[in-house]
PDB file of N, CA and C in Angstrom:
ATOM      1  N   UNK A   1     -17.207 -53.896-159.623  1.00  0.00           N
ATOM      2  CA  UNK A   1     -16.524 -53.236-158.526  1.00  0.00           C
ATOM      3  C   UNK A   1     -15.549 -52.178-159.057  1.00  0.00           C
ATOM      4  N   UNK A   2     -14.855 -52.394-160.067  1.00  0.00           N
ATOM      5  CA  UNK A   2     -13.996 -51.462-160.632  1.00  0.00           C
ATOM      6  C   UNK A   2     -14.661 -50.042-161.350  1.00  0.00           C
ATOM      7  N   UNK A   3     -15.614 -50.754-161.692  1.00  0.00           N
ATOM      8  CA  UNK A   3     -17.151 -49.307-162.458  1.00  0.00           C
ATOM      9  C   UNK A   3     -17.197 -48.414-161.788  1.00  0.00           C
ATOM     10  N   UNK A   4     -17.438 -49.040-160.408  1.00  0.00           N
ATOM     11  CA  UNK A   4     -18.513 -48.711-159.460  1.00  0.00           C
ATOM     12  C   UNK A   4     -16.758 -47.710-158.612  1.00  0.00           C
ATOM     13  N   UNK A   5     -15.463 -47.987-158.290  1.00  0.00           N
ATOM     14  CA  UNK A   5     -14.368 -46.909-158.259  1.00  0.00           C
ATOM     15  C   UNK A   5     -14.042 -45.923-159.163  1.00  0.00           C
ATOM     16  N   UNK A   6     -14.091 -46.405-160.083  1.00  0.00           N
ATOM     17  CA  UNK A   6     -13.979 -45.388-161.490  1.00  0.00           C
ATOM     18  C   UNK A   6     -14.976 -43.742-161.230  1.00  0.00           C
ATOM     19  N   UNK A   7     -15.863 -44.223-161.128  1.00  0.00           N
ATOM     20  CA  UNK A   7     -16.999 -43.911-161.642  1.00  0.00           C
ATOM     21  C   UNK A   7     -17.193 -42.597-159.977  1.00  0.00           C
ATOM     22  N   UNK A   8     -16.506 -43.230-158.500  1.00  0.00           N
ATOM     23  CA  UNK A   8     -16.318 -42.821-157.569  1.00  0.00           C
ATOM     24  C   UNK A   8     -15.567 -41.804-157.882  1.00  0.00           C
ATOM     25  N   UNK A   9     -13.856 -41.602-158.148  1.00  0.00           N
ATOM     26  CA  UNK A   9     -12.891 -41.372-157.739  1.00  0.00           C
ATOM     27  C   UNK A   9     -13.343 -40.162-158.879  1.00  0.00           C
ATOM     28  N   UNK A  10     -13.834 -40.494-160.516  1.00  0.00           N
ATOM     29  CA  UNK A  10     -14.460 -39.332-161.336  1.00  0.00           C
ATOM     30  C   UNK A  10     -15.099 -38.223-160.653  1.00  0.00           C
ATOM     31  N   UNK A  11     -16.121 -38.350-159.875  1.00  0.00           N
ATOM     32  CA  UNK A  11     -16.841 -38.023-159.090  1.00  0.00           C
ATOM     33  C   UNK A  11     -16.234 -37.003-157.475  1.00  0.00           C
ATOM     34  N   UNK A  12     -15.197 -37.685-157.330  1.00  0.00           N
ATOM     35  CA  UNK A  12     -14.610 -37.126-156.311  1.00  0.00           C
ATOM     36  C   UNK A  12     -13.682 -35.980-157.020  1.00  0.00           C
ATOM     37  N   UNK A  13     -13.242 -36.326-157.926  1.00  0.00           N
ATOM     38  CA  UNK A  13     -11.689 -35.354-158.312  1.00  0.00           C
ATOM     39  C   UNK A  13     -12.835 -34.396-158.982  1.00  0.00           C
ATOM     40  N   UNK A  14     -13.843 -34.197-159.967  1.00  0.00           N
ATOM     41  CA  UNK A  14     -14.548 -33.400-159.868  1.00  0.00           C
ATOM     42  C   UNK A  14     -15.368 -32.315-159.170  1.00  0.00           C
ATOM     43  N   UNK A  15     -15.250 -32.928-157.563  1.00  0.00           N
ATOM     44  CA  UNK A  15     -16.224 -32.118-156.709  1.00  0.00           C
ATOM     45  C   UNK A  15     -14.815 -31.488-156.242  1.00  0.00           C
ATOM     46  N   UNK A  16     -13.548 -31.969-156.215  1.00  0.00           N
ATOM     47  CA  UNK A  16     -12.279 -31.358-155.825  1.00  0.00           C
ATOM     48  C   UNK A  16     -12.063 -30.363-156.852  1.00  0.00           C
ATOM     49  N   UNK A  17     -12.251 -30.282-157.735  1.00  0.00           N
ATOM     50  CA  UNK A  17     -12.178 -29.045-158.757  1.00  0.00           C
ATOM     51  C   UNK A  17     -13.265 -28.236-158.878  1.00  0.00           C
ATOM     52  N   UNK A  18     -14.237 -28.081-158.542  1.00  0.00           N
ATOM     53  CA  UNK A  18     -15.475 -27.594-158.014  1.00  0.00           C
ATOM     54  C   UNK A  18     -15.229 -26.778-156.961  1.00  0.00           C
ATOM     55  N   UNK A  19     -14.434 -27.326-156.026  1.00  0.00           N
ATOM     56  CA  UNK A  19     -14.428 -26.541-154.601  1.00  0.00           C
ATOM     57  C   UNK A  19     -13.080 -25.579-154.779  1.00  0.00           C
ATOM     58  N   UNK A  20     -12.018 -26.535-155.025  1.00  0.00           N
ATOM     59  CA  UNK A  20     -10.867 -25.583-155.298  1.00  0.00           C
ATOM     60  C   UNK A  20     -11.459 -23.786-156.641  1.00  0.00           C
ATOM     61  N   UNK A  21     -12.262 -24.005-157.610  1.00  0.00           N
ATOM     62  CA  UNK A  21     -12.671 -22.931-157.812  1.00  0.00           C
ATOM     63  C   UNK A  21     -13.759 -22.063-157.115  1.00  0.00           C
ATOM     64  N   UNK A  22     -14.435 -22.450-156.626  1.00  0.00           N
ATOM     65  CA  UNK A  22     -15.192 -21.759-155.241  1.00  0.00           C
ATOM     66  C   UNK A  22     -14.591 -20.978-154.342  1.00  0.00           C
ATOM     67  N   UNK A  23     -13.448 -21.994-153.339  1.00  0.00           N
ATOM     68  CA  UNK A  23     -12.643 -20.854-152.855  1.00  0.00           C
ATOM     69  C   UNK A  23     -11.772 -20.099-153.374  1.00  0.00           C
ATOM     70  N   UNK A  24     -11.749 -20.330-154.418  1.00  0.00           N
ATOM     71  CA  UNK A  24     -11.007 -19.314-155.179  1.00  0.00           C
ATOM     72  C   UNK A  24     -11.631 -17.890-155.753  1.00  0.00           C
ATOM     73  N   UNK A  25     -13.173 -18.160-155.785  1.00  0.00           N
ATOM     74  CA  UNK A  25     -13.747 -16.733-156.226  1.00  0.00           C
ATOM     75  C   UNK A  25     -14.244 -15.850-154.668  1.00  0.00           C
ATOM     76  N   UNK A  26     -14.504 -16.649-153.793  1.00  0.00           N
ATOM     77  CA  UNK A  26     -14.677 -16.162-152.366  1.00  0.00           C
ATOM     78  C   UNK A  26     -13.527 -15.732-151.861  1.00  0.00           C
ATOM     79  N   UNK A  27     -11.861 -15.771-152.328  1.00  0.00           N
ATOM     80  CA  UNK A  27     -11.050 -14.650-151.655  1.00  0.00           C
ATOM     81  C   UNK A  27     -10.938 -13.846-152.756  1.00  0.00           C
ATOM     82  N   UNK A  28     -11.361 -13.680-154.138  1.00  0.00           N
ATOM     83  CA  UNK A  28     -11.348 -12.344-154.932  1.00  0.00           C
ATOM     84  C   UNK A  28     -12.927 -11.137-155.008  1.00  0.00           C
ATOM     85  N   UNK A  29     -13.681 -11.835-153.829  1.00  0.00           N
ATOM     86  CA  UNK A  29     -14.488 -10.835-153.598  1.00  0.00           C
ATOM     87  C   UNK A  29     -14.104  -9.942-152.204  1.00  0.00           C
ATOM     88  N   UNK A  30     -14.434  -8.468-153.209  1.00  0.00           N
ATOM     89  CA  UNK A  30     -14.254  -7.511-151.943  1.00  0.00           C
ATOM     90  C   UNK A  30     -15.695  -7.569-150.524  1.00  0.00           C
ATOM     91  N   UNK A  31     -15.146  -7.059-149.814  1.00  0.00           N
ATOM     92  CA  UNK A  31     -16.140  -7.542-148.825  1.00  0.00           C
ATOM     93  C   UNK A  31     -17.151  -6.118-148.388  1.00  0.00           C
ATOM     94  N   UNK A  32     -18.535  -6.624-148.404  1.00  0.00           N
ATOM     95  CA  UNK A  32     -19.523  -5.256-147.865  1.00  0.00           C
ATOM     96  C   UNK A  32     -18.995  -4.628-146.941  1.00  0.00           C
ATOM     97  N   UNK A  33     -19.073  -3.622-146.618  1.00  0.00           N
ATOM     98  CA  UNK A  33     -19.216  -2.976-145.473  1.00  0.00           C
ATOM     99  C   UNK A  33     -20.584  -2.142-145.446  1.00  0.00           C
ATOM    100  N   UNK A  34     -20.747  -1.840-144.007  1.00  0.00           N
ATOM    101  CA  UNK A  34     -22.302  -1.355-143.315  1.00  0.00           C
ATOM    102  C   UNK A  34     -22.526  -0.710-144.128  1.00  0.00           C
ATOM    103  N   UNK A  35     -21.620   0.695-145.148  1.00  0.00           N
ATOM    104  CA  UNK A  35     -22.347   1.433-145.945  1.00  0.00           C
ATOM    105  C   UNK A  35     -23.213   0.964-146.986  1.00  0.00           C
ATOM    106  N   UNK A  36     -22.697  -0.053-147.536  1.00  0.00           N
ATOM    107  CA  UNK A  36     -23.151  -0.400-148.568  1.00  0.00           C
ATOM    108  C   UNK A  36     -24.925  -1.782-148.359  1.00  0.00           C
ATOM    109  N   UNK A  37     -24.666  -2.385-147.250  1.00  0.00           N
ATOM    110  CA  UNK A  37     -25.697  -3.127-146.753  1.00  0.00           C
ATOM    111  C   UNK A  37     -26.998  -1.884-146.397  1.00  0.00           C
ATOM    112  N   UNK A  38     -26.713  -0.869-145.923  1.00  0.00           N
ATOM    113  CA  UNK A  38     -27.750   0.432-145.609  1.00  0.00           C
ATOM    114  C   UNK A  38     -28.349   0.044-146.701  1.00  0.00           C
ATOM    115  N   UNK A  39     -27.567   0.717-147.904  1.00  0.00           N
ATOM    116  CA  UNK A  39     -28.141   1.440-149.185  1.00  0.00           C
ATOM    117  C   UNK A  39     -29.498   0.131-149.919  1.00  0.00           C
ATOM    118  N   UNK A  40     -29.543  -0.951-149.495  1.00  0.00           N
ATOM    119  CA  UNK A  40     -30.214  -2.221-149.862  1.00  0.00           C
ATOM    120  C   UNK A  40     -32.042  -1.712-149.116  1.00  0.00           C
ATOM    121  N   UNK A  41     -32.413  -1.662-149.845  1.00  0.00           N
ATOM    122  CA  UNK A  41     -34.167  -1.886-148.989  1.00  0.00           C
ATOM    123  C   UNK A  41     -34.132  -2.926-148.655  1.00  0.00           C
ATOM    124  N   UNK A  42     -35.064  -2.902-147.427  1.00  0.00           N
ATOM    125  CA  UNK A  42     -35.320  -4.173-146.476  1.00  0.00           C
ATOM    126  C   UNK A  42     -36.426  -4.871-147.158  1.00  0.00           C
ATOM    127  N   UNK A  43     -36.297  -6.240-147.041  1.00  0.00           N
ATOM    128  CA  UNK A  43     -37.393  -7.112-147.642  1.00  0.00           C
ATOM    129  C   UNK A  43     -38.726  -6.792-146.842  1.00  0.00           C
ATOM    130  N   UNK A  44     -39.654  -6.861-147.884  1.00  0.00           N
ATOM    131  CA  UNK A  44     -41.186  -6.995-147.492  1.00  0.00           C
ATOM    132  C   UNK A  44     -41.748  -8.038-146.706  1.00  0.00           C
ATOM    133  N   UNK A  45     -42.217  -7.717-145.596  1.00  0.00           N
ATOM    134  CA  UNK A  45     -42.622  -9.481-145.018  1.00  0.00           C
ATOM    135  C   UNK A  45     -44.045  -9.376-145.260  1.00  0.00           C
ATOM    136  N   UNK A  46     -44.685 -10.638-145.252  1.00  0.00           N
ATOM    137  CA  UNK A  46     -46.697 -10.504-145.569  1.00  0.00           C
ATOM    138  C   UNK A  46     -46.762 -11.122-144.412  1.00  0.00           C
ATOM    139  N   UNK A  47     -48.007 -10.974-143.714  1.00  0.00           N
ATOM    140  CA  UNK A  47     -48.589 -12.274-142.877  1.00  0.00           C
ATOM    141  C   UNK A  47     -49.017 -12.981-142.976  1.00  0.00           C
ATOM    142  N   UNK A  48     -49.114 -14.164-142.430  1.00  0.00           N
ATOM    143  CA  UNK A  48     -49.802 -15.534-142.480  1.00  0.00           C
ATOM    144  C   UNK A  48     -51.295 -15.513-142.526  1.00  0.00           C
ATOM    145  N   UNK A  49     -51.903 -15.843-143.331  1.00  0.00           N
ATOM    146  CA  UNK A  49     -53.305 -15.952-143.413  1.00  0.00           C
ATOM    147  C   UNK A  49     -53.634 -17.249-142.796  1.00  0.00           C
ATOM    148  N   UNK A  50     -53.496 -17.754-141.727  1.00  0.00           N
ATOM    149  CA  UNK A  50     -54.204 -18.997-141.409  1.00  0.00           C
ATOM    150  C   UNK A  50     -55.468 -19.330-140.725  1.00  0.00           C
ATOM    151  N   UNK A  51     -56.142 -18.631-140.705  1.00  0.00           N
ATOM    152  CA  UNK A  51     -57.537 -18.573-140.461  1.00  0.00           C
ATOM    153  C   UNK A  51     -58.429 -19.287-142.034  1.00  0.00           C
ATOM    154  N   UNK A  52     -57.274 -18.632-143.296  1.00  0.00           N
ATOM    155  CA  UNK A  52     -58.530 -19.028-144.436  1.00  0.00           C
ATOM    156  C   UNK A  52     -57.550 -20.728-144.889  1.00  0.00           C
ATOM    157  N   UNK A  53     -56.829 -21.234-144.701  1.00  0.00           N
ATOM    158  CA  UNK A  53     -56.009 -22.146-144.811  1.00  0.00           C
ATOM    159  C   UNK A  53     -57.417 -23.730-144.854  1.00  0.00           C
ATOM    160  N   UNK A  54     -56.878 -24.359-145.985  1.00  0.00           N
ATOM    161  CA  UNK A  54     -57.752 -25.716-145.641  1.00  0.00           C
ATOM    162  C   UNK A  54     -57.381 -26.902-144.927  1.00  0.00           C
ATOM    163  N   UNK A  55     -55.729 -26.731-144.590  1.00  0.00           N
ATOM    164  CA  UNK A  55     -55.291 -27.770-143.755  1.00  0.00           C
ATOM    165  C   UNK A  55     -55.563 -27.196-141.621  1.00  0.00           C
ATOM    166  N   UNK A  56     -55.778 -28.414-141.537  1.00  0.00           N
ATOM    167  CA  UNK A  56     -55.965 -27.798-140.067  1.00  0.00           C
ATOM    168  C   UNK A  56     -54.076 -28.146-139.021  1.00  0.00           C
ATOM    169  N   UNK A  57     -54.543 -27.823-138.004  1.00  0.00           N
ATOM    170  CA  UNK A  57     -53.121 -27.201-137.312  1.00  0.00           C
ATOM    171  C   UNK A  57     -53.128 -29.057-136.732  1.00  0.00           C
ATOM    172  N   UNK A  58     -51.573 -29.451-136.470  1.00  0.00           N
ATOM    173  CA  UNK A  58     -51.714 -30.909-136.023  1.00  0.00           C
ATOM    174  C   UNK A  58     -51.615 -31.123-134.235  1.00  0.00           C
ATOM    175  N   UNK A  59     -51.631 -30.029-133.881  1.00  0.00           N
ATOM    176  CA  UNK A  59     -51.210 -29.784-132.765  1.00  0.00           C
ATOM    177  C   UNK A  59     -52.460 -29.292-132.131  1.00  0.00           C
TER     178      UNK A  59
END
């Protein structure tokens, strides 16, 4: 039972130092603005081929 707290509270104060540096790099980033989201190409989308697919639809 004592392992099994140890082994907890390790675990916890770790994910607490984990997070405390997280929000810490998320308020030293500057933030996009629209100009800069423009300048990004838009992702490629493909279509679904499910006509050649070997599983059938369950519905």
């Amino acid at each position: 039972m004592l392992s099994f707290f140890t082994i907890l509270f390790i675990i916890l104060g770790a994910n607490a130092v984990f997070m405390i540096f997280s929000l810490n790099g998320v308020s030293q980033k500057e933030p996009k603005t629209d100009k800069d989201v423009g300048d990004s190409s838009p992702s490629q989308v493909f279509p679904m081929d499910l006509g050649s697919s070997k599983f059938k639809k369950a519905v």
